[in-house]
C-alpha atoms as a PDB file:
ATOM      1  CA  UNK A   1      20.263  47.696  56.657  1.00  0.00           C
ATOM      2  CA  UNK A   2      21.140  44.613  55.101  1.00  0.00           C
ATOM      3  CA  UNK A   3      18.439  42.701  57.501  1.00  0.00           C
ATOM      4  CA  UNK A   4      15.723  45.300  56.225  1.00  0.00           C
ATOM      5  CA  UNK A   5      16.775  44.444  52.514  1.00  0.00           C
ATOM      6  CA  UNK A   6      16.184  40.910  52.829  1.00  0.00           C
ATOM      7  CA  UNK A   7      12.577  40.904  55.023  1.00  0.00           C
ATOM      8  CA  UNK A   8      11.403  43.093  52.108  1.00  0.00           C
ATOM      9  CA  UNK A   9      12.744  40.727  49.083  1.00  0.00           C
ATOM     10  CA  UNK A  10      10.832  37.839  51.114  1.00  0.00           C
ATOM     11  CA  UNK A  11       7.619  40.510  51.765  1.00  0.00           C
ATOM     12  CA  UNK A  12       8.181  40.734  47.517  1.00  0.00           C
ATOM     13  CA  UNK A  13       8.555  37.331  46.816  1.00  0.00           C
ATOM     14  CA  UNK A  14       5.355  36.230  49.189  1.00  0.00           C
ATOM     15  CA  UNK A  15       3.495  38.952  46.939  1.00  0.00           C
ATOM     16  CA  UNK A  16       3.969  37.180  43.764  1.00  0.00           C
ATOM     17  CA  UNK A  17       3.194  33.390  45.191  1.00  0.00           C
ATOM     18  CA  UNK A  18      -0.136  34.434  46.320  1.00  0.00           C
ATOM     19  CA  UNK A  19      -0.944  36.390  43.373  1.00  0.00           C
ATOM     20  CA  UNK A  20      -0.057  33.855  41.163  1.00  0.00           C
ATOM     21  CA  UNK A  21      -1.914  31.525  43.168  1.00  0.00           C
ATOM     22  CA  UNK A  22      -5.270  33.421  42.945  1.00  0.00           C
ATOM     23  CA  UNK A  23      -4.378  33.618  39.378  1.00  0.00           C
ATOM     24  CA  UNK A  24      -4.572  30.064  39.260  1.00  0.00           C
ATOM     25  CA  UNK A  25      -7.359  29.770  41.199  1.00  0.00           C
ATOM     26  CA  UNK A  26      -9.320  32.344  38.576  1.00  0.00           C
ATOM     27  CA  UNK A  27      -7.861  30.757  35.256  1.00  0.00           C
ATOM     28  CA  UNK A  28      -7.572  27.088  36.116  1.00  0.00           C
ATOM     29  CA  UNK A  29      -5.344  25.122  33.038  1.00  0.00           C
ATOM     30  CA  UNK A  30      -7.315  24.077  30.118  1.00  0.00           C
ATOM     31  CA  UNK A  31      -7.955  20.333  29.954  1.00  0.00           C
ATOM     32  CA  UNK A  32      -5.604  18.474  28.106  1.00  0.00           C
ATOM     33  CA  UNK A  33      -7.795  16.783  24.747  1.00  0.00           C
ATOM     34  CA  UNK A  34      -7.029  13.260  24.510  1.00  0.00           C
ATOM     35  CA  UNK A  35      -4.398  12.181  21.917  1.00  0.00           C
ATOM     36  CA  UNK A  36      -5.501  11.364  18.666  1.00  0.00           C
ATOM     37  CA  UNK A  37      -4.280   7.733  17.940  1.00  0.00           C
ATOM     38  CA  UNK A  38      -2.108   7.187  15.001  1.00  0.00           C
ATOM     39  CA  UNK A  39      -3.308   4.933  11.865  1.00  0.00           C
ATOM     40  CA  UNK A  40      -1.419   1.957  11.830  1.00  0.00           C
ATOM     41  CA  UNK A  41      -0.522   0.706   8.187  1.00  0.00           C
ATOM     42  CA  UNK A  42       0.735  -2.441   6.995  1.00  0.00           C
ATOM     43  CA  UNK A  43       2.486  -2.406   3.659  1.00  0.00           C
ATOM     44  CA  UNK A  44       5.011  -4.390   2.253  1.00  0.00           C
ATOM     45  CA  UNK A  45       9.074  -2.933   2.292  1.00  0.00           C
ATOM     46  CA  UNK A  46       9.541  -5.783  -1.185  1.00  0.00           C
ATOM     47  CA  UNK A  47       6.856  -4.932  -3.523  1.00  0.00           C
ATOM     48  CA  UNK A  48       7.321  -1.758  -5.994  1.00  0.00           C
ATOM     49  CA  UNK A  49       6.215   0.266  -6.830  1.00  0.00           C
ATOM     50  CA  UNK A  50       3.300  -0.379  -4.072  1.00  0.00           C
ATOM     51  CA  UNK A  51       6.347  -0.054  -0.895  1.00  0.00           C
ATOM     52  CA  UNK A  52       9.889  -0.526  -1.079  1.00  0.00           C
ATOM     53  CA  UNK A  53      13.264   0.650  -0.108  1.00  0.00           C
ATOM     54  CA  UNK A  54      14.976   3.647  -1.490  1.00  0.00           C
ATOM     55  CA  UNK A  55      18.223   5.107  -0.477  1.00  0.00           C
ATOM     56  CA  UNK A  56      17.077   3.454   3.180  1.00  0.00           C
ATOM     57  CA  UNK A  57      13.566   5.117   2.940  1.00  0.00           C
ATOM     58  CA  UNK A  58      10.013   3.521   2.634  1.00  0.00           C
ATOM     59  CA  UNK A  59       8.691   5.041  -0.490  1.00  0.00           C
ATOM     60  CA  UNK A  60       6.200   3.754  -2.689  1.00  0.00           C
ATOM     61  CA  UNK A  61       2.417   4.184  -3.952  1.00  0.00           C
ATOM     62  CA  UNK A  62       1.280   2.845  -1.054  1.00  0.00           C
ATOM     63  CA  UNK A  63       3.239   4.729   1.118  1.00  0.00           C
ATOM     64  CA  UNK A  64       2.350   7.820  -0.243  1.00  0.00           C
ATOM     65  CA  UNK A  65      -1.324   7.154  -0.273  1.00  0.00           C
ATOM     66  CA  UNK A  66      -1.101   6.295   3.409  1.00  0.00           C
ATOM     67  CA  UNK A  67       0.387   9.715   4.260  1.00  0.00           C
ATOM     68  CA  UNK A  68      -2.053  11.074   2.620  1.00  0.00           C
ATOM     69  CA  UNK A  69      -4.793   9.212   4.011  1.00  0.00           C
ATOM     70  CA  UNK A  70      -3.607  10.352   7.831  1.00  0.00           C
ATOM     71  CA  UNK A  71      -3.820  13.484   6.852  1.00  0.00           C
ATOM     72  CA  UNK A  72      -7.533  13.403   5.743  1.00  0.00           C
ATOM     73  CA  UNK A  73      -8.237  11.756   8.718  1.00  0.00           C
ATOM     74  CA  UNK A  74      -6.372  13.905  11.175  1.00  0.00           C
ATOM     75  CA  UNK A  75      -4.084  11.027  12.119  1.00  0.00           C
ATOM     76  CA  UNK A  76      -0.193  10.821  12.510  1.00  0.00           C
ATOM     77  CA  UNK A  77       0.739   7.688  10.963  1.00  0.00           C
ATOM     78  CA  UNK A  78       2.795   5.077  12.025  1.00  0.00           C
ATOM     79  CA  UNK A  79       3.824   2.430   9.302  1.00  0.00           C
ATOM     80  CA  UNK A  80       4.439  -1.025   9.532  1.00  0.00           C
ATOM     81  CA  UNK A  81       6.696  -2.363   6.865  1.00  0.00           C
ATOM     82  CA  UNK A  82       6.274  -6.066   6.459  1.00  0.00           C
ATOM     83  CA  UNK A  83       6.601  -9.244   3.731  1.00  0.00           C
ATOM     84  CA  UNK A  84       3.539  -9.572   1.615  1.00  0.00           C
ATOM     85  CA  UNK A  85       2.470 -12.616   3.048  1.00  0.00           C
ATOM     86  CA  UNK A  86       2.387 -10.936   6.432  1.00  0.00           C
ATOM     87  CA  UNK A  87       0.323  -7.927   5.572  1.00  0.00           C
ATOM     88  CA  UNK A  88      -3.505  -9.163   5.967  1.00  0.00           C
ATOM     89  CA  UNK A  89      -2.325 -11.547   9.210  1.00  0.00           C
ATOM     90  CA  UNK A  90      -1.027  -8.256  10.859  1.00  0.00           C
ATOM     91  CA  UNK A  91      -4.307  -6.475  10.572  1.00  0.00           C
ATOM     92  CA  UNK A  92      -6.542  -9.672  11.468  1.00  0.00           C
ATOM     93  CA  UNK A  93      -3.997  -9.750  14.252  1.00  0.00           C
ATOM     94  CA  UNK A  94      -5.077  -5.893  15.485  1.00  0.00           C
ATOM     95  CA  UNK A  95      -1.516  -4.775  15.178  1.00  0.00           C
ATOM     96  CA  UNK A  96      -2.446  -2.105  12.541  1.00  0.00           C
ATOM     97  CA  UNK A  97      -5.421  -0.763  11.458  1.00  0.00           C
ATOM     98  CA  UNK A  98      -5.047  -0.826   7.000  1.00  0.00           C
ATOM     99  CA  UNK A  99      -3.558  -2.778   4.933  1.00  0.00           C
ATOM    100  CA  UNK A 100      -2.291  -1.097   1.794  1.00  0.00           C
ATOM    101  CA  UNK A 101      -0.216  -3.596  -0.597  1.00  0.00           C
ATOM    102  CA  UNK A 102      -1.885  -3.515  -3.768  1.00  0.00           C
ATOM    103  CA  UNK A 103      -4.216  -5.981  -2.810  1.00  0.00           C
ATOM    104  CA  UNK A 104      -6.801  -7.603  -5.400  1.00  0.00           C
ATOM    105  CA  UNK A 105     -10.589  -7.782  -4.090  1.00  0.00           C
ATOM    106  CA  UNK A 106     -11.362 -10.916  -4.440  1.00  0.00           C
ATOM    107  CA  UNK A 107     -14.088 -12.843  -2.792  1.00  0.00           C
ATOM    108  CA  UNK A 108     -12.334 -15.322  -0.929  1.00  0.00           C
ATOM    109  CA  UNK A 109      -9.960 -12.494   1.019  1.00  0.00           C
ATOM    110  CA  UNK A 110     -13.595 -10.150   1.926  1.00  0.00           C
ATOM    111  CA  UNK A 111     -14.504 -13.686   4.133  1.00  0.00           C
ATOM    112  CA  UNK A 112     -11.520 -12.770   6.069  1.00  0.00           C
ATOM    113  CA  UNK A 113     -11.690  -8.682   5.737  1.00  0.00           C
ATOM    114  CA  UNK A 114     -13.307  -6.006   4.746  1.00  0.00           C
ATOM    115  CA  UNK A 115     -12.146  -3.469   1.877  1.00  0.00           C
ATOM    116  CA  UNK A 116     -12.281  -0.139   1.005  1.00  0.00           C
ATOM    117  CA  UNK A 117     -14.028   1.480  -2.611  1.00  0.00           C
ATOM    118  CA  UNK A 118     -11.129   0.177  -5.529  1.00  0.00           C
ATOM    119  CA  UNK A 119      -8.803   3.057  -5.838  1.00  0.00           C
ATOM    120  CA  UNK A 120      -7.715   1.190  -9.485  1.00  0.00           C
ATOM    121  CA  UNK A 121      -8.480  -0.914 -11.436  1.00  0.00           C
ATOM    122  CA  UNK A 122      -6.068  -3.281 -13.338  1.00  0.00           C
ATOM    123  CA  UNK A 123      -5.224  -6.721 -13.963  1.00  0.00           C
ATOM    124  CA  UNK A 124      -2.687  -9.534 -14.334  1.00  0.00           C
ATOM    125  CA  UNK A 125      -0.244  -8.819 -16.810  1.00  0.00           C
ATOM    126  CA  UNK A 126       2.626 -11.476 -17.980  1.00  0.00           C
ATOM    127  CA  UNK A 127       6.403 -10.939 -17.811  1.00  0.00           C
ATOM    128  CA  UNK A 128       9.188 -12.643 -19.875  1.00  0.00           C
ATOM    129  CA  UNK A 129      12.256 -11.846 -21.799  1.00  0.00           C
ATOM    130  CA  UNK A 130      12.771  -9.922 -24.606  1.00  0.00           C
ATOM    131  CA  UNK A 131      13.850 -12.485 -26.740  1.00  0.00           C
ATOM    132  CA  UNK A 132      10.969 -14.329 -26.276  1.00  0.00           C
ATOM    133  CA  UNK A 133       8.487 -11.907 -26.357  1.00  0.00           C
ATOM    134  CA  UNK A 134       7.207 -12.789 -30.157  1.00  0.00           C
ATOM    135  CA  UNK A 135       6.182 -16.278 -28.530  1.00  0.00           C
ATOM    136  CA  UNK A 136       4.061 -14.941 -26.415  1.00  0.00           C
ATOM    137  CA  UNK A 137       1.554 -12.529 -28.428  1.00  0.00           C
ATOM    138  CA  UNK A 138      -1.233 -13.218 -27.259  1.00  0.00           C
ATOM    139  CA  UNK A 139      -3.207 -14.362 -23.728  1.00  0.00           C
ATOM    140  CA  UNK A 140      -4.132 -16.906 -25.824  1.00  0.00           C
ATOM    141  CA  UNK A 141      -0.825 -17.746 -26.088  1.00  0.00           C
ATOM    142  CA  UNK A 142       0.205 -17.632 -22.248  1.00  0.00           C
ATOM    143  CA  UNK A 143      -3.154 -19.742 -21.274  1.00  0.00           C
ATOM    144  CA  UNK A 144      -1.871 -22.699 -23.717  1.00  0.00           C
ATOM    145  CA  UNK A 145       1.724 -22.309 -23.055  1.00  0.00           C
ATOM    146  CA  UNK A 146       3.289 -25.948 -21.402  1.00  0.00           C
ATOM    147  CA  UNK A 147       6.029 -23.802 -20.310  1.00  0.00           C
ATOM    148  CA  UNK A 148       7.504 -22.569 -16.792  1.00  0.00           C
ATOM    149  CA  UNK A 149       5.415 -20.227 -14.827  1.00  0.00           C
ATOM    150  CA  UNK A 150       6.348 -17.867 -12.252  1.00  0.00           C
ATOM    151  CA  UNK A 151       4.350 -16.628  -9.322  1.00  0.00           C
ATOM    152  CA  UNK A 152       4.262 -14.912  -6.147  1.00  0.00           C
ATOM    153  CA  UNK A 153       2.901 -17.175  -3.218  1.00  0.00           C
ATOM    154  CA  UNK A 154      -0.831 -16.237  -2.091  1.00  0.00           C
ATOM    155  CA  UNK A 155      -1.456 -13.573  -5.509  1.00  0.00           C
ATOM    156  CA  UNK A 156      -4.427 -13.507  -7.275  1.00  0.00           C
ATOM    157  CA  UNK A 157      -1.897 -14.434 -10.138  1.00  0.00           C
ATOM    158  CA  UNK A 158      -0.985 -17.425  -8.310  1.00  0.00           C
ATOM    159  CA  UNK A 159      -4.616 -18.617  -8.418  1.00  0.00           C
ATOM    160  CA  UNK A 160      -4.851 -17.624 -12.008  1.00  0.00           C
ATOM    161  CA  UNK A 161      -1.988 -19.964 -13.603  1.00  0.00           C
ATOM    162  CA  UNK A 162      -3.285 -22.808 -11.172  1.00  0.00           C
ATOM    163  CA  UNK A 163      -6.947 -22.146 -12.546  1.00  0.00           C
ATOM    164  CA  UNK A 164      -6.170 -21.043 -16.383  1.00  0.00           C
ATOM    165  CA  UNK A 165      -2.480 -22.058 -17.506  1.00  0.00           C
ATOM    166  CA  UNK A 166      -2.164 -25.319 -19.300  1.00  0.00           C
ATOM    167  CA  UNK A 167       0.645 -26.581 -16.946  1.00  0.00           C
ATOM    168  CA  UNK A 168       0.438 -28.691 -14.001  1.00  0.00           C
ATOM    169  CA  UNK A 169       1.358 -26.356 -11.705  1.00  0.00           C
ATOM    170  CA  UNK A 170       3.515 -23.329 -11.484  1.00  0.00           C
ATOM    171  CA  UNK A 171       6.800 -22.527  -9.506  1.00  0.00           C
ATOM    172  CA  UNK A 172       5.723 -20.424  -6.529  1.00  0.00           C
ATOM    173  CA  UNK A 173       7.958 -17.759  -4.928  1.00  0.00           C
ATOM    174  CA  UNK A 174       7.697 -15.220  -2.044  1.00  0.00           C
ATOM    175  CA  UNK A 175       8.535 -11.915  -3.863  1.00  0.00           C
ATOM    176  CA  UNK A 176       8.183 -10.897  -6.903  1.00  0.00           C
ATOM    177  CA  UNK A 177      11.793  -9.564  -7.350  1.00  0.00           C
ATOM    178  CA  UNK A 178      12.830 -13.461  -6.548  1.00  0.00           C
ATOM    179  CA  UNK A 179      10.742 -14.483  -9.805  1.00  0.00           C
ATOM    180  CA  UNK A 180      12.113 -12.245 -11.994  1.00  0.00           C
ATOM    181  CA  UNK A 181      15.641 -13.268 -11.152  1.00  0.00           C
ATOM    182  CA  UNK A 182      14.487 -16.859 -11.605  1.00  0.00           C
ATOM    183  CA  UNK A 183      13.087 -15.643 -15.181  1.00  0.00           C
ATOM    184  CA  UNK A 184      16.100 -13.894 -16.232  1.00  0.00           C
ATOM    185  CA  UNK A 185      18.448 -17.287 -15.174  1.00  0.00           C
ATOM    186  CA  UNK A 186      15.600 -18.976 -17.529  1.00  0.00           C
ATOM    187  CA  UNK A 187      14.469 -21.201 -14.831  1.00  0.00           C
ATOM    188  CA  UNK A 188      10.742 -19.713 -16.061  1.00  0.00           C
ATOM    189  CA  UNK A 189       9.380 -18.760 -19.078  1.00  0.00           C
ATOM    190  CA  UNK A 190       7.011 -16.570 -17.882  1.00  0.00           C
ATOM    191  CA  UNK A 191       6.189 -14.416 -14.583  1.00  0.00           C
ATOM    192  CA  UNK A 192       2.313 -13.302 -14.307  1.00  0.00           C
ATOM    193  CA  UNK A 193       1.900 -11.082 -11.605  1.00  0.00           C
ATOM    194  CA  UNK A 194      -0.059  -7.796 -11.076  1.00  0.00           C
ATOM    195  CA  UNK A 195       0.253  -5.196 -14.538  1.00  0.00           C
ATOM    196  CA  UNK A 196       1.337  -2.398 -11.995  1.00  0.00           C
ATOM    197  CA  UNK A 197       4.892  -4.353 -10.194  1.00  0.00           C
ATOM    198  CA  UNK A 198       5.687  -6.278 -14.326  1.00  0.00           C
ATOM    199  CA  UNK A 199       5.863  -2.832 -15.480  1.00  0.00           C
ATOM    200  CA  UNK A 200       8.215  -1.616 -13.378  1.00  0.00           C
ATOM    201  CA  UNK A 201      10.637  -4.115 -13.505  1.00  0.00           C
ATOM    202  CA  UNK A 202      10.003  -3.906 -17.413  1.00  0.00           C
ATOM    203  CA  UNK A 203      11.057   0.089 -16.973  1.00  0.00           C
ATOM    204  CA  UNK A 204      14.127  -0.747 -15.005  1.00  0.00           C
ATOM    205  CA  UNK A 205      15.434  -3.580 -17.578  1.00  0.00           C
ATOM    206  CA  UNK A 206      13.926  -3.220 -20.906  1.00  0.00           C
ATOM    207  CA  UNK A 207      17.063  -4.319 -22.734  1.00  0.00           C
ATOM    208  CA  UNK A 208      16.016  -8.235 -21.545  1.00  0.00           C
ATOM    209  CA  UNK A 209      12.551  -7.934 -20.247  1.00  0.00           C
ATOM    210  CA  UNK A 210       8.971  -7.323 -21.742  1.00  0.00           C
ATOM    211  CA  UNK A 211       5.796  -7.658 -20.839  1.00  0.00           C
ATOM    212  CA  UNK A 212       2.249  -8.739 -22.988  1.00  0.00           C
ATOM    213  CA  UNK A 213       0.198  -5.518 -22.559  1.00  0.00           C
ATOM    214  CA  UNK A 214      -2.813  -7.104 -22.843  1.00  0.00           C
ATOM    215  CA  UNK A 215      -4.520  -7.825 -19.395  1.00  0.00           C
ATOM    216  CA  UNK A 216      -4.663 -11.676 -18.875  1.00  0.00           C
ATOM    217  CA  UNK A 217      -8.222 -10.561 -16.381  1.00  0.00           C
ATOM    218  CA  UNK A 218      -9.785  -7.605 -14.753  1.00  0.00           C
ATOM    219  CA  UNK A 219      -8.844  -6.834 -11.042  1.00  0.00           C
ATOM    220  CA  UNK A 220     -10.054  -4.056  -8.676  1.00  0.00           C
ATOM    221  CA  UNK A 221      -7.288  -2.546  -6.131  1.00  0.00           C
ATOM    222  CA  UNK A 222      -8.208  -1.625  -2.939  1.00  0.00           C
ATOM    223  CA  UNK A 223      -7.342  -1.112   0.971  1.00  0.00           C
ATOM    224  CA  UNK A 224      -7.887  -4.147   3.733  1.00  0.00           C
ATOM    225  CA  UNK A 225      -9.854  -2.937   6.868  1.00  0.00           C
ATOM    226  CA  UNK A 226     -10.863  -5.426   9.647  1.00  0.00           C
ATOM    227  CA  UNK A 227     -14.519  -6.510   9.203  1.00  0.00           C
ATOM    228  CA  UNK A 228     -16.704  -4.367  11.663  1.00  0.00           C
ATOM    229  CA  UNK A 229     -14.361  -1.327  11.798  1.00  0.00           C
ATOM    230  CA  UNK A 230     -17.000   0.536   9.764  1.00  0.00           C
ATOM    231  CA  UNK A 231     -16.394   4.232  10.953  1.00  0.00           C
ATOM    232  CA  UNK A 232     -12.806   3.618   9.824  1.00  0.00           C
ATOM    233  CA  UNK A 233     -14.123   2.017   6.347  1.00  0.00           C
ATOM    234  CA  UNK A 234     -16.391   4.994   5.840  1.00  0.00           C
ATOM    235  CA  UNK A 235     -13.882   7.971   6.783  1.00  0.00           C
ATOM    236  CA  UNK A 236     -11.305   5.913   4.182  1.00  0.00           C
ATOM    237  CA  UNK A 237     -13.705   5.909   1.654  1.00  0.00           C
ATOM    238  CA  UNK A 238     -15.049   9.661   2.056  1.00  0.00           C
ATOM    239  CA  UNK A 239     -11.655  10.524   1.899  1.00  0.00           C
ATOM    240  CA  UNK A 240     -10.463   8.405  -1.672  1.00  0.00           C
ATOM    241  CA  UNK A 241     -14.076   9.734  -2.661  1.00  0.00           C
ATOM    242  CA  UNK A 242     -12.702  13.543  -2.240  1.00  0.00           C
ATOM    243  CA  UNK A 243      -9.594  12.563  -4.218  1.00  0.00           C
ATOM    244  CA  UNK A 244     -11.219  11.142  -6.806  1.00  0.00           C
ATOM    245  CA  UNK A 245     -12.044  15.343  -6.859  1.00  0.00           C
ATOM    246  CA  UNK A 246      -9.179  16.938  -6.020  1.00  0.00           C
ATOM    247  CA  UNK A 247      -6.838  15.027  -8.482  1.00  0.00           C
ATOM    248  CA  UNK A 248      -5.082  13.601  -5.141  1.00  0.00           C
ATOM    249  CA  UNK A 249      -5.457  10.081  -6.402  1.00  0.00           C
ATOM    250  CA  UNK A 250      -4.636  11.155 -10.093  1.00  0.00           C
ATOM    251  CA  UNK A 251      -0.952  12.490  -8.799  1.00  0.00           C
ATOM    252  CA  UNK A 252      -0.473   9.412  -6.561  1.00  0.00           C
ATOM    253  CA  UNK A 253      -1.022   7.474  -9.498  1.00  0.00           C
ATOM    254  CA  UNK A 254       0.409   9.427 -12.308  1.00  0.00           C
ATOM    255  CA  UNK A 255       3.579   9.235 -10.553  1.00  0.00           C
ATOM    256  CA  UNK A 256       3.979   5.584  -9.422  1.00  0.00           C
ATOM    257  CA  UNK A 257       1.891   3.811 -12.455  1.00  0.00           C
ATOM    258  CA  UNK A 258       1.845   6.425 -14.686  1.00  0.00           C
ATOM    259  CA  UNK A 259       0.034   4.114 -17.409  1.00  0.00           C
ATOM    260  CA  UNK A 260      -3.088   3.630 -15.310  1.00  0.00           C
ATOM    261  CA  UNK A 261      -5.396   5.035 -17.583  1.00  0.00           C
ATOM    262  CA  UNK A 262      -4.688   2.504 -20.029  1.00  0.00           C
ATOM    263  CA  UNK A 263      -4.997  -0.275 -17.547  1.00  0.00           C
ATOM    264  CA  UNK A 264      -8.341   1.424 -16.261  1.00  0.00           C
ATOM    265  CA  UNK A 265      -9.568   1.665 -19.964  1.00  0.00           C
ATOM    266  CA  UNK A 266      -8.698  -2.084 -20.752  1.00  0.00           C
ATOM    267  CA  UNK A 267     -10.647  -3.058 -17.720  1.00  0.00           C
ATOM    268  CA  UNK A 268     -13.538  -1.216 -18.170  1.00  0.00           C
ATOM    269  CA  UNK A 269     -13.551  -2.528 -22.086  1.00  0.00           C
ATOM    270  CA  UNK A 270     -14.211  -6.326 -20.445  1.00  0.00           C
END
């Protein structure tokens, strides 16, 4: 009996290998679609409100715009948190495919990449301390000052105080959080940087630091591509495009540089 019970659990068994392999046979297994490659962003982990460290998370306007931005595109996103000076070298490098740090477009960096459409417009804005601030009342007054300047190294506001500032040359330093500290131990008079980074350190200190609101020159913001990527350049742009409806780029904004209208408006008054 038992002998009888086993040859027909192996008859049952045989049953349901070859049916499943004619199954097979009729309903072969869908091809696998290729995987969708993630967009590679560069964006610096020192420079708020654009990207910077929070409670050990990358947050920032830049980050959030880049989340955003793989989503339009269908992308996941893989970011690549980096020092300013390292974010355009690490996309002419191929090791991402963006750069998003607040960057000015300027002639001389669209030699070395391409950008997207501006997703702001701003300018240079100048930082000092409170007690100082009625010295300073005017551009005027920063362009003819003989007094310290502070900058970050390879800005568009470094460039400016070498081209427009009365002084011989100003002290250069590789974040903008290191400038301000140099500022508040009075080392500098002044720190002229980009109107969206001396507002926020004005909003986290404004017991001892101000800041002229009147634009020292009119800058465009946008995102670094590699020259030649050009379906990339075009999907970025349809996408800010379609914010630009949607209010996506007015929440991004009203919540990380929530004075951009006023910067906009004193650009577009030039």
């Amino acid at each position: 009996m038992d002998g009888a019970k086993t040859r027909a659990s192996l008859a049952v068994v045989l049953a349901a290998v070859v049916l499943a392999a004619c199954n097979a046979e009729r309903h072969p297994p869908a091809p696998q679609r290729p995987a969708v490659p993630p967009l590679r962003v560069a964006l610096p982990y020192d420079s708020p409100p654009y990207g910077f460290r929070r409670d050990g998370r990358l947050v920032g306007l830049e980050v959030d715009f880049a989340n955003e931005l793989a989503a339009s595109l269908g992308r996941p996103l893989d970011l690549l948190p980096v020092s300013w000076n390292d974010v355009i070298p690490t996309l002419l490098a191929g090791q991402t495919d963006l750069a998003m740090a607040g960057l000015t477009i300027t002639p001389a960096r669209e030699v070395r990449i391409a950008f997207s459409d501006p997703y702001l417009r701003s300018g240079l804005l100048a930082l000092m301390r409170r007690d100082d601030a009625a010295r300073y009342p005017t551009p005027q007054s920063i362009f003819g000052t003989g007094d310290a300047i502070g900058v970050v190294s390879g800005t568009t506001g470094e460039r400016f105080v070498r081209e427009h500032a009365r002084i011989v040359a100003p002290l250069v330093y590789p974040t903008a959080s290191g400038a301000v500290t140099e500022l508040g131990q009075r080392r500098v008079a002044l720190v002229v940087h980009d109107a969206p980074v001396v507002i926020w350190f004005v909003s986290g200190d404004e017991a001892n630091l101000a800041a002229l609101l009147k634009p020292l020159d009119a800058e465009q913001y946008g995102w670094g591509i590699r020259r030649g990527d050009d379906d990339l350049r075009a999907a970025v742009n349809a996408a800010l495009a379609h914010w630009r409806t949607d209010g996506t780029r007015e929440r991004i904004l009203d919540h990380w540089v929530p004075y951009w209208r006023r910067l906009e408006s004193a650009e577009a008054g030039r």
